[in-house]
C-alpha atoms as a PDB file:
ATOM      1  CA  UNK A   1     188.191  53.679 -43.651  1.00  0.00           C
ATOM      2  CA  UNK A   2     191.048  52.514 -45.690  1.00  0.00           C
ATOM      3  CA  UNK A   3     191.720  54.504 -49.107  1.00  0.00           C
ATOM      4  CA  UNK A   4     191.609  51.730 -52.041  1.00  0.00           C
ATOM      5  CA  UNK A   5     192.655  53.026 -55.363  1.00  0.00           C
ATOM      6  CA  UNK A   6     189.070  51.549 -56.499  1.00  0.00           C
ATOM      7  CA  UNK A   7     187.592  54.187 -53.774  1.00  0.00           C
ATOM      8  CA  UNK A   8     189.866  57.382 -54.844  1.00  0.00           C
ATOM      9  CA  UNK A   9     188.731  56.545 -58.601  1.00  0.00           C
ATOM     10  CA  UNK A  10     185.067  56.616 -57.638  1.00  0.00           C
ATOM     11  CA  UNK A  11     185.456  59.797 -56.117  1.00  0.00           C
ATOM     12  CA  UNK A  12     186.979  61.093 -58.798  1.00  0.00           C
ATOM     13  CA  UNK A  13     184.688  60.047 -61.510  1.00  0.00           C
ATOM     14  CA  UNK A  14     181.824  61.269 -59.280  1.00  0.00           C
ATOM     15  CA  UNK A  15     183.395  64.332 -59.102  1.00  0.00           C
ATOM     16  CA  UNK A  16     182.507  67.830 -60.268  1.00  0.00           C
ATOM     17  CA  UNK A  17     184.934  70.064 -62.079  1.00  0.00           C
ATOM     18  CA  UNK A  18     185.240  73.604 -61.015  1.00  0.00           C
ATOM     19  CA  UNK A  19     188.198  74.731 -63.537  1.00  0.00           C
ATOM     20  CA  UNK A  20     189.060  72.702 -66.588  1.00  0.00           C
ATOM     21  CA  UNK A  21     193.053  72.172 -67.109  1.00  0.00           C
ATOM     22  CA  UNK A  22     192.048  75.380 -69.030  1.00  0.00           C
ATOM     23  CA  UNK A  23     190.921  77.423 -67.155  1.00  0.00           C
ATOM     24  CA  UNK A  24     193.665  76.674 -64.591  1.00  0.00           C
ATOM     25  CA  UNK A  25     196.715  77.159 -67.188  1.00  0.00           C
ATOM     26  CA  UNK A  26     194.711  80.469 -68.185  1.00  0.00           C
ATOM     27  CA  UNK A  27     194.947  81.429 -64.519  1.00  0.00           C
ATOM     28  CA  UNK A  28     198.288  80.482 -63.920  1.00  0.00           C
ATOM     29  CA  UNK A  29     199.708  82.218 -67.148  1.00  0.00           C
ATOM     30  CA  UNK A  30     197.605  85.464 -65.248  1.00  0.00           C
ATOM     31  CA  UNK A  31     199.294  85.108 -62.164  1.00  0.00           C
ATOM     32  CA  UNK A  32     202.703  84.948 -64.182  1.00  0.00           C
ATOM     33  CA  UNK A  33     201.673  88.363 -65.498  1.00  0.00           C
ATOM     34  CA  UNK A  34     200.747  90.012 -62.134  1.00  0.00           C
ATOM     35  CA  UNK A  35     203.808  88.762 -59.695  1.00  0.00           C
ATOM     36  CA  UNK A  36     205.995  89.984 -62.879  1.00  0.00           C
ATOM     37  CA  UNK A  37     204.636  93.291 -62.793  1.00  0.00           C
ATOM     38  CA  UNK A  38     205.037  93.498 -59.164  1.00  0.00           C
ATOM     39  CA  UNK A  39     208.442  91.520 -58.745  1.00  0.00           C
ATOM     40  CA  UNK A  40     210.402  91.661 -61.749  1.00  0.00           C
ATOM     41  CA  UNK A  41     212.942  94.084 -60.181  1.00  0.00           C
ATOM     42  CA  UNK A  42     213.558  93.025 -56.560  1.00  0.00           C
ATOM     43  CA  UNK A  43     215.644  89.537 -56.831  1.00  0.00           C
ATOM     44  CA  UNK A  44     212.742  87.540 -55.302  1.00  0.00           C
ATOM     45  CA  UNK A  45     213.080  84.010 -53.658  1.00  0.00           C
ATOM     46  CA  UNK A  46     210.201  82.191 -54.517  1.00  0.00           C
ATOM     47  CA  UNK A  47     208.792  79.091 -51.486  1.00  0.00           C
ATOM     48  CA  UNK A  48     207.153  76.404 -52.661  1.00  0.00           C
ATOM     49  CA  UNK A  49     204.959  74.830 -49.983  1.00  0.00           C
ATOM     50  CA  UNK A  50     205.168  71.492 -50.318  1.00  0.00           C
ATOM     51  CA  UNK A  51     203.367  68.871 -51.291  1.00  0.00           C
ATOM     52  CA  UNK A  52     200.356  70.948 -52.830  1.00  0.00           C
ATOM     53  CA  UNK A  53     202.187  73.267 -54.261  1.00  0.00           C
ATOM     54  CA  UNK A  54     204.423  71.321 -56.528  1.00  0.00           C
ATOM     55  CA  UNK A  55     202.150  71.780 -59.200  1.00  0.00           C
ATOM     56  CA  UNK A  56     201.288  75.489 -60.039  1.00  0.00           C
ATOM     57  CA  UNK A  57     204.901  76.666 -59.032  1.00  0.00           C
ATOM     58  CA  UNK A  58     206.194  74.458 -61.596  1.00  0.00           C
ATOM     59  CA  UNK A  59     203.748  76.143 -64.282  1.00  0.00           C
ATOM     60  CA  UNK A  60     204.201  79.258 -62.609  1.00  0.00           C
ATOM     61  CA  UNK A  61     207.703  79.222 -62.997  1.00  0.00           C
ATOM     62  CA  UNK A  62     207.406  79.372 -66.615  1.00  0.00           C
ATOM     63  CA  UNK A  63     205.496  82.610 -66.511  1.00  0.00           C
ATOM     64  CA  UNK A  64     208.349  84.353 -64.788  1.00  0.00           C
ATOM     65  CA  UNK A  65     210.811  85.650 -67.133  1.00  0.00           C
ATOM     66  CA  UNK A  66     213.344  87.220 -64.977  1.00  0.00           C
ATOM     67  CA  UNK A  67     215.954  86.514 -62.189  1.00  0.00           C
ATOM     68  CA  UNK A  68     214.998  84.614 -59.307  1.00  0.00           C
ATOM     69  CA  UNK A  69     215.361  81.702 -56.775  1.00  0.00           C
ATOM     70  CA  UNK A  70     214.153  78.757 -56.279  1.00  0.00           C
ATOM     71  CA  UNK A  71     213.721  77.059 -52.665  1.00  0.00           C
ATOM     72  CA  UNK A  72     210.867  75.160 -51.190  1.00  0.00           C
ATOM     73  CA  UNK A  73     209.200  74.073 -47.434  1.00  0.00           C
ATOM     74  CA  UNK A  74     207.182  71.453 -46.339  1.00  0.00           C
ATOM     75  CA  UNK A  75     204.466  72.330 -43.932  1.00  0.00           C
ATOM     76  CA  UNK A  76     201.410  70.625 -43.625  1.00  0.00           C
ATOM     77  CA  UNK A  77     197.957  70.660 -41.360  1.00  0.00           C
ATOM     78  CA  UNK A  78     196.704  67.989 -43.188  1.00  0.00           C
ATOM     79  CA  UNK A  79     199.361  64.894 -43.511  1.00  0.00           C
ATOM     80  CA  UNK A  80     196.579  63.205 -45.997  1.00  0.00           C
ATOM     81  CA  UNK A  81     193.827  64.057 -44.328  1.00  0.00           C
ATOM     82  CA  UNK A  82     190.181  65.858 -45.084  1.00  0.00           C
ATOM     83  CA  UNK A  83     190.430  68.047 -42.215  1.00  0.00           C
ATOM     84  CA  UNK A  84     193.555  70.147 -40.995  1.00  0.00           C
ATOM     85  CA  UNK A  85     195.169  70.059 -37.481  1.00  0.00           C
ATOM     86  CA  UNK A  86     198.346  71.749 -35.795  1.00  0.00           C
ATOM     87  CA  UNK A  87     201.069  72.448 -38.277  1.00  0.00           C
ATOM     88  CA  UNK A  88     204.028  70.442 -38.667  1.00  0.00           C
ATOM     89  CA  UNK A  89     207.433  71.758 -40.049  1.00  0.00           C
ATOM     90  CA  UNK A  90     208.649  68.570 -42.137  1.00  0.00           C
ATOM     91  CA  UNK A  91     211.422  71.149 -44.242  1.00  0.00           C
ATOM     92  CA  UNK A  92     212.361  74.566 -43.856  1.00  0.00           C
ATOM     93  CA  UNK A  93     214.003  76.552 -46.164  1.00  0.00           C
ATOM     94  CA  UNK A  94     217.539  75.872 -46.859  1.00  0.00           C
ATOM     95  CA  UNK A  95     218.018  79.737 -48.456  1.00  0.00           C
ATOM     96  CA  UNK A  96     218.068  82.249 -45.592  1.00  0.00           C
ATOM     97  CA  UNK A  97     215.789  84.845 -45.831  1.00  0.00           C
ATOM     98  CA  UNK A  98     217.545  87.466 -44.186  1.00  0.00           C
ATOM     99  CA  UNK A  99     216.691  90.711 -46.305  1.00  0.00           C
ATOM    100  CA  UNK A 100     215.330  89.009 -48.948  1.00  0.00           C
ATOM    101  CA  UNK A 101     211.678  89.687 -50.681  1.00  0.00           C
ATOM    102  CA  UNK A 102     210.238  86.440 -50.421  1.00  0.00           C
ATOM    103  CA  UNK A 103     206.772  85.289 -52.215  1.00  0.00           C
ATOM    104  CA  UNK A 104     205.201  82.024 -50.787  1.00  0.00           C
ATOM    105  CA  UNK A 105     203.191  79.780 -53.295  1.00  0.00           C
ATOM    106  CA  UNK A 106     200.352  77.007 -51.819  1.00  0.00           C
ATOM    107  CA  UNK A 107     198.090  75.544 -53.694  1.00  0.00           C
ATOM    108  CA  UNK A 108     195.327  76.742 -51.757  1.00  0.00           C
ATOM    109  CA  UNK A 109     194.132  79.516 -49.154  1.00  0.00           C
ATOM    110  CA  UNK A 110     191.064  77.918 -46.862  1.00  0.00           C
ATOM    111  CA  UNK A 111     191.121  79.243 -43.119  1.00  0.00           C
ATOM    112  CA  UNK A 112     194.419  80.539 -43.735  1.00  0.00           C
ATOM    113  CA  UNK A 113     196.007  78.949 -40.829  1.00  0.00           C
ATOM    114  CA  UNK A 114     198.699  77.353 -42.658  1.00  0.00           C
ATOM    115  CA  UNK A 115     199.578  80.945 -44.538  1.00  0.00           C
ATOM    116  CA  UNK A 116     199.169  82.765 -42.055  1.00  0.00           C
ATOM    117  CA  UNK A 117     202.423  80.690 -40.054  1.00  0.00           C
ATOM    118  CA  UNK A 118     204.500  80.502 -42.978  1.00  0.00           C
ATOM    119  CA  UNK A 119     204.068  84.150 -43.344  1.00  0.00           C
ATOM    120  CA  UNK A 120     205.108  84.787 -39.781  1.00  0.00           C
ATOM    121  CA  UNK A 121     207.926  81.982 -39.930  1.00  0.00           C
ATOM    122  CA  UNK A 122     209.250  84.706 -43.374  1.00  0.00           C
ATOM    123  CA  UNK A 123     208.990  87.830 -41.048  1.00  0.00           C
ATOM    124  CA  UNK A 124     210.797  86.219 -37.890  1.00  0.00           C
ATOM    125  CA  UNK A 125     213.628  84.965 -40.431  1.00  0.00           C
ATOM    126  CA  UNK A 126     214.011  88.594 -41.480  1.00  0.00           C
ATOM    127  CA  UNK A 127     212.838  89.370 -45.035  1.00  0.00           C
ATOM    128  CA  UNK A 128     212.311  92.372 -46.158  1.00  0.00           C
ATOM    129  CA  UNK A 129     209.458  91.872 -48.076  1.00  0.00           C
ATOM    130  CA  UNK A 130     206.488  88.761 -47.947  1.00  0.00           C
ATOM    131  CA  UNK A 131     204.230  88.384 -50.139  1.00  0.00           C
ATOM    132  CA  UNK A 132     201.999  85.100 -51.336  1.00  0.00           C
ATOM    133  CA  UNK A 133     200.238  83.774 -54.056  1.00  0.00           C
ATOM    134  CA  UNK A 134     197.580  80.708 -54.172  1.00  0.00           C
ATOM    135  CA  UNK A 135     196.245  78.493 -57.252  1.00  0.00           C
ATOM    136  CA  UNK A 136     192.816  79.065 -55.611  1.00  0.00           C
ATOM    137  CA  UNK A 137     191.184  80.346 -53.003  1.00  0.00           C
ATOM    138  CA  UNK A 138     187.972  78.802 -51.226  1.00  0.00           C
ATOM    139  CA  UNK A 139     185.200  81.508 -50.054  1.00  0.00           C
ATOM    140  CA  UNK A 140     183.607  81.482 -46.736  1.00  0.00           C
ATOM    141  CA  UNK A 141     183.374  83.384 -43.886  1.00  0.00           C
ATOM    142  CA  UNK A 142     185.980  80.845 -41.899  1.00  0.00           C
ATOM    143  CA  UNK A 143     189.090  82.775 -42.913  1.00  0.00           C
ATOM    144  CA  UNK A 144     191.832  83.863 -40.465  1.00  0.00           C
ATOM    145  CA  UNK A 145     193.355  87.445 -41.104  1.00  0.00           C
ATOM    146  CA  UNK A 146     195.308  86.381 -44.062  1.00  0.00           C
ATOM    147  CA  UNK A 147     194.763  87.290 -47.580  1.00  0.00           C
ATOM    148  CA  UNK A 148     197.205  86.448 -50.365  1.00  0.00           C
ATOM    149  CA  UNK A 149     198.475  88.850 -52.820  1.00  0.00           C
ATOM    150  CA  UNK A 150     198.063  86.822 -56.054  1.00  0.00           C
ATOM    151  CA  UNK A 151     195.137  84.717 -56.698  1.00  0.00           C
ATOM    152  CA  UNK A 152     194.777  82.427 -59.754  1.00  0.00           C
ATOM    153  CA  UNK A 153     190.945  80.843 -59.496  1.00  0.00           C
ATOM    154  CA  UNK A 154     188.066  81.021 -56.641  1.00  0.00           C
ATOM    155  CA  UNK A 155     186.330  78.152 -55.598  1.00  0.00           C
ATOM    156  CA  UNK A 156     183.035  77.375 -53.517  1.00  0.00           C
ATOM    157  CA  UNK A 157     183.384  75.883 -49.929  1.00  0.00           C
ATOM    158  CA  UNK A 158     183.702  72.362 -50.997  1.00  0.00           C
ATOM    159  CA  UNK A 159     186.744  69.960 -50.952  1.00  0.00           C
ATOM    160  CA  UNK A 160     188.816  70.104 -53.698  1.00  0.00           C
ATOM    161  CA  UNK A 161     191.928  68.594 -55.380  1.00  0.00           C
ATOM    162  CA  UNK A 162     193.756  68.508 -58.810  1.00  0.00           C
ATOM    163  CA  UNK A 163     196.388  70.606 -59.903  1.00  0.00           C
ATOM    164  CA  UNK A 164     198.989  69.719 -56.950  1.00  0.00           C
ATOM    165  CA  UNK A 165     196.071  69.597 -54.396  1.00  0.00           C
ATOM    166  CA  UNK A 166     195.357  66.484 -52.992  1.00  0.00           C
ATOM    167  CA  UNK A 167     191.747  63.708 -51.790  1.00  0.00           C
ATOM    168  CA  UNK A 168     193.733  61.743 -49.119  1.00  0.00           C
ATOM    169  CA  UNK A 169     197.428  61.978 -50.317  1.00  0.00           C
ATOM    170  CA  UNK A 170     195.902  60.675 -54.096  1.00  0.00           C
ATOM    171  CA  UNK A 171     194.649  62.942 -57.169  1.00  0.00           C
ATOM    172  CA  UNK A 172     197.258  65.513 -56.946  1.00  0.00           C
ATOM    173  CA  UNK A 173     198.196  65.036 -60.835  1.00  0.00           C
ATOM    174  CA  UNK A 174     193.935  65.511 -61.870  1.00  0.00           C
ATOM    175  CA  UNK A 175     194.040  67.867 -64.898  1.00  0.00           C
ATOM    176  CA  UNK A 176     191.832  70.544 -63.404  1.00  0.00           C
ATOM    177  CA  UNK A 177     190.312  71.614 -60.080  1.00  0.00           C
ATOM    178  CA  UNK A 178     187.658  69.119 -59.235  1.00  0.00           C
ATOM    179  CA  UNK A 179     185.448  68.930 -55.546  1.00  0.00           C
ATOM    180  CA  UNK A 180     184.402  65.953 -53.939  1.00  0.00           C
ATOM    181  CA  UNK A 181     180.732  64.961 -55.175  1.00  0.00           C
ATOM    182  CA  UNK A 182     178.479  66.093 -51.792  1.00  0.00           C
END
């Protein structure tokens, strides 16, 4: 089927919303809180995972008030699809990691397969110190080991997008974390 604007519009007036813009700026302003507590003092380089995660690292960003870098990769199961496949490195880092403490933020912890080998990818690179945070994280009993360190909302086991996450490469900019009507 061929995405039409007219179709991604429907879907997102038929949508529900989980987390009004909020509820999500609430979280986000949380999470700021938590990764200062925890990172303030160890010169952390913060990975954005692109595309999804463009969003709440820029917000997040504003809720860190001390010195730190700034890099990004691009890794993706999804390339604009529903449904994830094998993971494709599109950008990695251009930082080294080598003894660094590194914290990963995605927009989003499902199975945790994507986490899980950008985790790995920061251990085999040599940080010191991983640790991740996610705008939300879905609940089911699909998960891989992987659990992230920071978590800003929960959602049910439905397919989401807003807030940096995306409903076939469109939506990504929806003020608040909406699922697809069922």
């Amino acid at each position: 089927m061929t995405v039409t604007p007219e179709h991604v519009q429907k879907i997102y007036d038929e949508a529900d919303c989980l987390h009004t813009q909020q509820q999500v700026e609430a979280a986000i302003a949380k999470m700021g809180e938590e990764i200062t507590a925890a990172l303030a003092d160890k010169n952390p380089l913060l990975l954005c995972v692109l595309t999804g995660a463009i969003v709440p690292t820029g917000q997040l960003l504003t809720h860190l008030d001390f010195p730190l870098e700034l890099d990004y990769l691009h890794a993706t199961r999804y390339s604009g699809n529903t449904t994830g496949g094998e993971l494709h490195w599109i950008a990695k880092p251009r930082i080294s990691l080598q003894g660094r403490v590194v914290l990963v933020v995605d927009d989003i912890l499902d199975e945790g397969h994507t986490l899980a080998e950008i985790l790995g990818y920061c251990h085999a690179e040599g940080a010191s110190e991983v640790y991740s945070a996610v705008l939300v994280e879905k609940h089911h009993n699909r998960k891989q080991d992987v659990s992230a360190d920071f978590v800003g909302l929960d959602v049910e086991d439905r397919y989401v997008f807003g807030y940096g996450m995306d409903y076939k490469d469109y939506l990504r900019n929806a003020p608040g974390i909406f699922a697809v009507k069922e």
